[in-house]
C-alpha atoms as a PDB file:
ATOM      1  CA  UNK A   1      82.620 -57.557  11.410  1.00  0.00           C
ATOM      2  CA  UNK A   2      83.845 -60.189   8.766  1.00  0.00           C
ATOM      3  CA  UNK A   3      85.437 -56.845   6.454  1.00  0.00           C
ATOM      4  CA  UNK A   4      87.909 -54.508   6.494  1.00  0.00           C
ATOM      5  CA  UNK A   5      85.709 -52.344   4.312  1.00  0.00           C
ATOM      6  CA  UNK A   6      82.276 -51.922   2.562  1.00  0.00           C
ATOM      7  CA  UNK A   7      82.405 -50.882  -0.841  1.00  0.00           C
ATOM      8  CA  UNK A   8      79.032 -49.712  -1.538  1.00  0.00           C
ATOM      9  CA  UNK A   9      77.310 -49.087  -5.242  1.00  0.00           C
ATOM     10  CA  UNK A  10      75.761 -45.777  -5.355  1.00  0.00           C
ATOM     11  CA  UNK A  11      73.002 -45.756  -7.613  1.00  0.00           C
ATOM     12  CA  UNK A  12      70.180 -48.531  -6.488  1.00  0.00           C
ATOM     13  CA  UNK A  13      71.728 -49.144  -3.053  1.00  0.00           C
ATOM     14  CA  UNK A  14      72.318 -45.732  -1.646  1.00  0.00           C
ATOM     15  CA  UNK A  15      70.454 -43.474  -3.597  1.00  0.00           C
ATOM     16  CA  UNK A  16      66.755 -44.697  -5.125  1.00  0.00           C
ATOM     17  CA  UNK A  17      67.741 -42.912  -8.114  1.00  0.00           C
ATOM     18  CA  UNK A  18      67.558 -45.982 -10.940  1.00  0.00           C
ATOM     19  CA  UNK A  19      64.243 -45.355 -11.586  1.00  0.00           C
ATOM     20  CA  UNK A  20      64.122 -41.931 -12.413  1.00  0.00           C
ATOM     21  CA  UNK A  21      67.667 -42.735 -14.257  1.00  0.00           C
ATOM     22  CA  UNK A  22      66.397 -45.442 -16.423  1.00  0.00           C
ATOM     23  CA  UNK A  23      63.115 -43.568 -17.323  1.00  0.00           C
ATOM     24  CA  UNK A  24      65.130 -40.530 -18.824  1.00  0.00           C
ATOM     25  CA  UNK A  25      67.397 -42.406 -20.743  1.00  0.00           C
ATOM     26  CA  UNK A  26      64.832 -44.231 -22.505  1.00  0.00           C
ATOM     27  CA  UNK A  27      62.804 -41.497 -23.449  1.00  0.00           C
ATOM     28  CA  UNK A  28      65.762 -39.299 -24.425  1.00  0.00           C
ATOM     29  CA  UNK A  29      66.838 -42.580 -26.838  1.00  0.00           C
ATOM     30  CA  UNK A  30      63.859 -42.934 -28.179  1.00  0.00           C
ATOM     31  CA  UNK A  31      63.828 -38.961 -29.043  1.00  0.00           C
ATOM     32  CA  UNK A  32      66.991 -39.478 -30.797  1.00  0.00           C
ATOM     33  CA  UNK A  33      65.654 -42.623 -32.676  1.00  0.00           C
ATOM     34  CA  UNK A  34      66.774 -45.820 -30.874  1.00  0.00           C
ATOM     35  CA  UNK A  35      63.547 -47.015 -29.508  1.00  0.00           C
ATOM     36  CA  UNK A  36      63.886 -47.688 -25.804  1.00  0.00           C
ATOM     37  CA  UNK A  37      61.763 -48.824 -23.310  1.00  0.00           C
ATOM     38  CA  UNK A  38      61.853 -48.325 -19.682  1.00  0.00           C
ATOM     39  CA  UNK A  39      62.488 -52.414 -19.602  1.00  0.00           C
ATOM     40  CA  UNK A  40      65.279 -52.137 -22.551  1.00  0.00           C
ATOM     41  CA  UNK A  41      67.291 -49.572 -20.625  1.00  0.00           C
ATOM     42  CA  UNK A  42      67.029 -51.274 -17.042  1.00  0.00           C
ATOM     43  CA  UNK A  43      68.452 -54.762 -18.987  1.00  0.00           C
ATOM     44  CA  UNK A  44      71.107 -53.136 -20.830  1.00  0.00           C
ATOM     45  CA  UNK A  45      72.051 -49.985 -19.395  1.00  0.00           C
ATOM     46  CA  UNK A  46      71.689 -50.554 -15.492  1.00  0.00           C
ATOM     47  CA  UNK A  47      74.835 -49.486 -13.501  1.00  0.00           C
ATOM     48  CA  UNK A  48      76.997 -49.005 -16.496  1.00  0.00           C
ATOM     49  CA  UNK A  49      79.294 -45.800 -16.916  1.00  0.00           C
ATOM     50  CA  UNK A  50      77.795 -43.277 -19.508  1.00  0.00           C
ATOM     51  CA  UNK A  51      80.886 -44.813 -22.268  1.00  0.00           C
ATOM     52  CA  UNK A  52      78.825 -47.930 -22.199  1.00  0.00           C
ATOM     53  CA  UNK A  53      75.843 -46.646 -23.482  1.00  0.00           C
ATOM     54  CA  UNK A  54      77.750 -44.560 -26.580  1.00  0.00           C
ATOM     55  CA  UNK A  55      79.599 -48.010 -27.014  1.00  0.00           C
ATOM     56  CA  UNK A  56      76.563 -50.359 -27.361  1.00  0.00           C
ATOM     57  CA  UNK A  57      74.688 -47.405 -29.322  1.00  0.00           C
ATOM     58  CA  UNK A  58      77.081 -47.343 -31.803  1.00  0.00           C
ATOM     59  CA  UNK A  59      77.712 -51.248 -31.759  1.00  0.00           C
ATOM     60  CA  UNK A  60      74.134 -52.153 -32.960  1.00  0.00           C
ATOM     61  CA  UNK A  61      72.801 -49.283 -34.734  1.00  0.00           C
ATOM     62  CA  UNK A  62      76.339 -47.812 -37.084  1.00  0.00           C
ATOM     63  CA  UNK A  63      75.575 -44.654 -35.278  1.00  0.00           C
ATOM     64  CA  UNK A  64      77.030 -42.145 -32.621  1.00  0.00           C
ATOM     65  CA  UNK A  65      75.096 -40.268 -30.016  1.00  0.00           C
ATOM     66  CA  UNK A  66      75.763 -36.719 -30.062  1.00  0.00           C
ATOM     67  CA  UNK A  67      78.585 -35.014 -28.645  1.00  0.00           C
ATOM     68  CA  UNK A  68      76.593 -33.172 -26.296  1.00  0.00           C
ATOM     69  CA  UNK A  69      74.608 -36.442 -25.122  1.00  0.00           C
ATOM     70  CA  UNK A  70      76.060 -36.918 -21.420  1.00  0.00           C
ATOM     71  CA  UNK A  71      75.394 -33.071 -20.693  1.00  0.00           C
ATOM     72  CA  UNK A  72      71.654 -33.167 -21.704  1.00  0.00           C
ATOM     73  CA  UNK A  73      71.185 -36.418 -20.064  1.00  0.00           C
ATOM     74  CA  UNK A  74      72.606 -35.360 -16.977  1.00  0.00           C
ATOM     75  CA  UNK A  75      70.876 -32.251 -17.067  1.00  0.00           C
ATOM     76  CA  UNK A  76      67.606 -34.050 -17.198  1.00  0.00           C
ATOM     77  CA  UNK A  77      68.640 -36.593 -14.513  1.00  0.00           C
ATOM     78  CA  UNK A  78      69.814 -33.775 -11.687  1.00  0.00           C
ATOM     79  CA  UNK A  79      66.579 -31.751 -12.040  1.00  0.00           C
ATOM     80  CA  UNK A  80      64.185 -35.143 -12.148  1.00  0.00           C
ATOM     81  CA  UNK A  81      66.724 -35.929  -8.639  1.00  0.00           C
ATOM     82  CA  UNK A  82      65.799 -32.127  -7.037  1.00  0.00           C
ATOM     83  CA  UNK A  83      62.155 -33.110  -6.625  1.00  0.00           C
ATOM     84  CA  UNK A  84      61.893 -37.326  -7.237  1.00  0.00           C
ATOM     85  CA  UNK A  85      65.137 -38.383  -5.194  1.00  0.00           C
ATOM     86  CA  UNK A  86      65.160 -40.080  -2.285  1.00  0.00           C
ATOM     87  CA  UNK A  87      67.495 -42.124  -0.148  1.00  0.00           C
ATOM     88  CA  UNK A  88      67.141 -46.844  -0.226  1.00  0.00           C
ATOM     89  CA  UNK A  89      65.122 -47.131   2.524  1.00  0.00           C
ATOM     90  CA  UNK A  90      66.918 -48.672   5.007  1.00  0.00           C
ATOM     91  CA  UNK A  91      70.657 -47.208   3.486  1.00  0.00           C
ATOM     92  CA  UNK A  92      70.819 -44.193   6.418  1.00  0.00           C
ATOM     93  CA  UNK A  93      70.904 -46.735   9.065  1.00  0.00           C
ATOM     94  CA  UNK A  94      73.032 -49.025   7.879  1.00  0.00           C
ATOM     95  CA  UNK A  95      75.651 -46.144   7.525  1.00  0.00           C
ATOM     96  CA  UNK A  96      74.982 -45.042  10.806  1.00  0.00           C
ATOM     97  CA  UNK A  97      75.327 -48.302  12.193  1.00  0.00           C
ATOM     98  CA  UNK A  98      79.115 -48.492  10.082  1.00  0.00           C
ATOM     99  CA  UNK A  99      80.180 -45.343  11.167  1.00  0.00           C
ATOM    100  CA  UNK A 100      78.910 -46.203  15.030  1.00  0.00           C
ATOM    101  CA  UNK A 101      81.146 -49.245  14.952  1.00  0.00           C
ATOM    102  CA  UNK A 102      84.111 -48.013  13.090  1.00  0.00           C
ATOM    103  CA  UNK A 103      83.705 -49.515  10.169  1.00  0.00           C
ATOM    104  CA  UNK A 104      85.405 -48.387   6.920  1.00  0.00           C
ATOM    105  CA  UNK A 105      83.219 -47.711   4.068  1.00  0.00           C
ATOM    106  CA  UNK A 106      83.190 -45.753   0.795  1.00  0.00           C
ATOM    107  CA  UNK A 107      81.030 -45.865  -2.222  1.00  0.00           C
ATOM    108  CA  UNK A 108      82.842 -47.151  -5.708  1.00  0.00           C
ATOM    109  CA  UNK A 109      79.722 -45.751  -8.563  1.00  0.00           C
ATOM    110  CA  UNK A 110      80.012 -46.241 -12.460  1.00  0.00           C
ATOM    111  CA  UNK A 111      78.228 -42.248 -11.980  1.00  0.00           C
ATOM    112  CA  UNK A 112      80.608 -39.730 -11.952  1.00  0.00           C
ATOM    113  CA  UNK A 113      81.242 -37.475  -9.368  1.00  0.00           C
ATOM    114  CA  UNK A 114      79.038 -34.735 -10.273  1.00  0.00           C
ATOM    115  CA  UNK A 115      76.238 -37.409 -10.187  1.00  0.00           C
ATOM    116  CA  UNK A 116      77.079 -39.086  -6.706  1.00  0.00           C
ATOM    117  CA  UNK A 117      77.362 -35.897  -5.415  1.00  0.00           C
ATOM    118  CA  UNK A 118      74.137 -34.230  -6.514  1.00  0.00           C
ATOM    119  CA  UNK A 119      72.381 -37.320  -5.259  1.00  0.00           C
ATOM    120  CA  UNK A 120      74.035 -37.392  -2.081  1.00  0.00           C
ATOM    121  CA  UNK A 121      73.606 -33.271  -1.526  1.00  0.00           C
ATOM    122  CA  UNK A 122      69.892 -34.008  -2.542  1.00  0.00           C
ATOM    123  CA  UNK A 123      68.720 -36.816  -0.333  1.00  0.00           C
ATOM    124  CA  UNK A 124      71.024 -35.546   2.895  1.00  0.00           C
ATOM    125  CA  UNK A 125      73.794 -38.955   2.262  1.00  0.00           C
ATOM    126  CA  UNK A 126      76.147 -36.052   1.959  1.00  0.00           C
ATOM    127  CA  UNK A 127      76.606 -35.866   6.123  1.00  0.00           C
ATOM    128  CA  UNK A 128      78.129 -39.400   5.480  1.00  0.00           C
ATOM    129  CA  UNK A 129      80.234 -39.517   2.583  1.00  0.00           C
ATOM    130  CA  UNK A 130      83.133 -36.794   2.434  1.00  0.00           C
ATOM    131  CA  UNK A 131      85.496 -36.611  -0.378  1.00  0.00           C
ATOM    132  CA  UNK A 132      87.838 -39.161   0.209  1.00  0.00           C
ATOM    133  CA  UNK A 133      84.898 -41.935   0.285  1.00  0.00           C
ATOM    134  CA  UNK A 134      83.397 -41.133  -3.162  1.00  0.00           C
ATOM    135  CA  UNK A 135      85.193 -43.112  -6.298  1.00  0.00           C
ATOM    136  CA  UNK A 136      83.910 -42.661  -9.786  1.00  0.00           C
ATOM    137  CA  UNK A 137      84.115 -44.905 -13.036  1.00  0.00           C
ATOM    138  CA  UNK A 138      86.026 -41.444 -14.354  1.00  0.00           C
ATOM    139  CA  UNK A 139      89.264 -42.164 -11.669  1.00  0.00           C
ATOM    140  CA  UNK A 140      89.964 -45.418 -13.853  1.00  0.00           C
ATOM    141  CA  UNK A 141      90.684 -46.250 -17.435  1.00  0.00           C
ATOM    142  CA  UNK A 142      87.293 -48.976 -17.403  1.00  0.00           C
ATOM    143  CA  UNK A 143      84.036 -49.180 -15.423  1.00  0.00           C
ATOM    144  CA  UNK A 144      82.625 -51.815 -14.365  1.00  0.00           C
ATOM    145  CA  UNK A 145      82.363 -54.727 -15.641  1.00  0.00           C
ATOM    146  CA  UNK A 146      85.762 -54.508 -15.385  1.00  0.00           C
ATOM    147  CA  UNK A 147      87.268 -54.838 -11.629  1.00  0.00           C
ATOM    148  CA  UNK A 148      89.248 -51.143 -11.943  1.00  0.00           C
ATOM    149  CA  UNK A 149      87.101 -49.187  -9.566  1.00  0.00           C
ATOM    150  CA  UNK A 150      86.692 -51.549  -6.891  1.00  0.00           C
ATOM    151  CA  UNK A 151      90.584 -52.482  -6.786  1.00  0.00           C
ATOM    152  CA  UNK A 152      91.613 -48.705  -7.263  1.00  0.00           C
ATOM    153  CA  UNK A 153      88.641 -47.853  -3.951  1.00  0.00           C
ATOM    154  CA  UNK A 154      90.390 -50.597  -1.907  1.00  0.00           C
ATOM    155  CA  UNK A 155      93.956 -49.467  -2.917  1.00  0.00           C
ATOM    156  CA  UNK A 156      92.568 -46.191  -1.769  1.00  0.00           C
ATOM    157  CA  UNK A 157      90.946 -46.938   1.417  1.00  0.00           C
ATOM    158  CA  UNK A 158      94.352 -49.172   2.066  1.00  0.00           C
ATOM    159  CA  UNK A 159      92.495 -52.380   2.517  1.00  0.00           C
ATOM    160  CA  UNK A 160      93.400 -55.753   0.961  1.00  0.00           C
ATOM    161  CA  UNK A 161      90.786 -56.705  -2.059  1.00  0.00           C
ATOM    162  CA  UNK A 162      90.079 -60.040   0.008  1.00  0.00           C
ATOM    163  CA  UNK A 163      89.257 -58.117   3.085  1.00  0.00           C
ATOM    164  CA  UNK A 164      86.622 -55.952   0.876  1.00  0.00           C
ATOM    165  CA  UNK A 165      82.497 -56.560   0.553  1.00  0.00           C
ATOM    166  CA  UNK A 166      80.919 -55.128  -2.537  1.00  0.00           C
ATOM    167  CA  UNK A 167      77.216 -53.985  -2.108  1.00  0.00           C
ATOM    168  CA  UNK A 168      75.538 -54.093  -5.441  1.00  0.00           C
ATOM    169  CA  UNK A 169      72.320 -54.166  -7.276  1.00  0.00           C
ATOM    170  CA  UNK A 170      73.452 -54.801 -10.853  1.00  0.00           C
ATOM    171  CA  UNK A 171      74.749 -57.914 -12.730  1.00  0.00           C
ATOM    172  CA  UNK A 172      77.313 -55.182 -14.408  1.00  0.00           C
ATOM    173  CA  UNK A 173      78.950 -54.878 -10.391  1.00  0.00           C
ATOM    174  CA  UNK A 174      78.149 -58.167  -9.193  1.00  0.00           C
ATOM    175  CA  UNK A 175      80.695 -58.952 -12.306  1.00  0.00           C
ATOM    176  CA  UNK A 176      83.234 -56.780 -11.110  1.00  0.00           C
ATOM    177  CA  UNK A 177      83.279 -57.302  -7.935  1.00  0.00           C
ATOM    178  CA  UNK A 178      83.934 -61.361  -8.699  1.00  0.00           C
ATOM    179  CA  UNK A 179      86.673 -59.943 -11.210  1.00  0.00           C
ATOM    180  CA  UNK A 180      88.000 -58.003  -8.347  1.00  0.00           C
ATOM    181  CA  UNK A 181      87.861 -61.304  -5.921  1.00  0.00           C
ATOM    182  CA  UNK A 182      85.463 -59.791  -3.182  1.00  0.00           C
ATOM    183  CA  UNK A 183      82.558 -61.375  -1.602  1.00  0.00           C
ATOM    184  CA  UNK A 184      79.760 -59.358  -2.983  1.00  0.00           C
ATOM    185  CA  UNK A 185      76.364 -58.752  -1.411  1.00  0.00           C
ATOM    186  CA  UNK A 186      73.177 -58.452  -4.134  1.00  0.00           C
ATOM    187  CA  UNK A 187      70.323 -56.354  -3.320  1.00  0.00           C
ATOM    188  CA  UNK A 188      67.781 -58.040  -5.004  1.00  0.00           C
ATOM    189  CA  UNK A 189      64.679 -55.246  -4.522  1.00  0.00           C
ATOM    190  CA  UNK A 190      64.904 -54.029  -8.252  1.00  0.00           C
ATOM    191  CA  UNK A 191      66.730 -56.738 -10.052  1.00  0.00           C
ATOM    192  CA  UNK A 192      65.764 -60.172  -9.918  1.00  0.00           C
ATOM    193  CA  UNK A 193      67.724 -62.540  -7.931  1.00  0.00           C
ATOM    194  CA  UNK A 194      68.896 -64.542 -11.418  1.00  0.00           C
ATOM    195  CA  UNK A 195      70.976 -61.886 -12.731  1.00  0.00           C
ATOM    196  CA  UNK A 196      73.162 -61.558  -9.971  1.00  0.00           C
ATOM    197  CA  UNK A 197      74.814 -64.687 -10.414  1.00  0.00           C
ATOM    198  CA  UNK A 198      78.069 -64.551  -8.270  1.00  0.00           C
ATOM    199  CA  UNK A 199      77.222 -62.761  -5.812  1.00  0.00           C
ATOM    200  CA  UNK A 200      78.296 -63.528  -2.403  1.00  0.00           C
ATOM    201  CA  UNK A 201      74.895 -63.164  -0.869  1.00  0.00           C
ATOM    202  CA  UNK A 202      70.972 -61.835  -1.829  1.00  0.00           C
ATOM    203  CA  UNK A 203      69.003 -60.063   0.269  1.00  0.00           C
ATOM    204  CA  UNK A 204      66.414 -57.623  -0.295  1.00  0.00           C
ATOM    205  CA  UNK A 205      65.850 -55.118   2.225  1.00  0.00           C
ATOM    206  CA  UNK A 206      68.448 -52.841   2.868  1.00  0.00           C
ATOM    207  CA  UNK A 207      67.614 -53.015   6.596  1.00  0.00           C
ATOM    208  CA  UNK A 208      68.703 -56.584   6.789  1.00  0.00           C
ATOM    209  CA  UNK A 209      72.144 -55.686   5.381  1.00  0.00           C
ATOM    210  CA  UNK A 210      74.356 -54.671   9.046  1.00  0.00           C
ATOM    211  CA  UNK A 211      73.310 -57.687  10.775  1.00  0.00           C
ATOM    212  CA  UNK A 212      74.076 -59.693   7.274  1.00  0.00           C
ATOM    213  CA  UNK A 213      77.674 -58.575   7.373  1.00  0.00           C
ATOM    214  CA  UNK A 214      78.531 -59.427  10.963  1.00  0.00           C
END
């Protein structure tokens, strides 16, 4: 193995859960009156932390969401996850295969730990991801684009940023991950191979990604 450790994205690459994510949030916008389509929120709002959304919101409309916006959201999201939810093809095995050779790996999401863990608890990724695997945009001051979360994981984990591979599916983490200097792998099966720009490496089965990393 070329790493020291694989920093996976959560939403997209381990759990199928951007979807159902990006579905809510444009309905529940548009029932607040900002007009979203399912398109709209998958461009703009795709693997960004829930302060992005508020910030971009405000930025081109004068006007905040309500205070009680992330609960309701979230609310939505986890009971859409308890019978929609399922796990990237292809992600289980690739973890098994880690863990079978030793390799380190955690999972760095812009979702916050309530989130990761309701989708892991839900789709069985639970088995492979105790506690001190799972970092949140909420354990740093900035999510991503900024490289906080990724450095803070690997700080974490104790393994040298250089020595680290990113597994993302958004241009938002492909960004941080080149911000954080690690190679970066894109997974290409929702978001088109163009807006990854920086990334390491495409691919677009999940099942491809063990022997990719060797």
């Amino acid at each position: 193995m070329r790493y020291d450790l694989v920093i996976f994205d959560n939403d997209g690459v381990l759990v199928d859960s951007e979807p159902i994510s990006n579905r809510l949030l444009a309905t529940y916008l548009t029932e607040l009156g900002h007009p979203t389509s399912y398109e709209d929120s998958v461009r703009d709002y795709m693997g960004s932390a829930m302060h992005r959304i508020h910030d971009l919101v405000q930025e081109r409309t004068g006007e905040r969401l309500p205070a009680e916006f992330d609960d309701t959201f979230h609310r939505r999201v986890f009971a859409a996850f308890e019978g929609e939810l399922e796990p990237v093809a292809g992600a289980v095995d690739v973890l098994a295969k880690l863990a079978a050779d030793g390799v380190p790996y955690c999972v760095a999401s812009s979702g916050s730990h309530e989130r990761i863990r309701v989708g892991h608890r839900t789709t069985g990724l639970d088995r492979w991801f105790e506690d001190a695997r799972i970092f949140s945009s909420q354990d740093v001051g900035k999510g991503k684009p900024a490289p906080d979360l990724f450095l803070y994981a690997a700080e974490r984990m104790g393994v040298a940023p250089e020595r680290c591979v990113v597994v993302e599916d958004s241009p938002l983490g492909v960004q941080a991950a080149v911000a954080a200097e690690m190679d970066v792998y894109g997974f290409t099966a929702m978001t088109p191979a163009a807006k990854l720009v920086g990334a390491t490496q495409l691919f677009s089965d999940m099942g491809e990604l063990a022997d990719l990393l060797i």
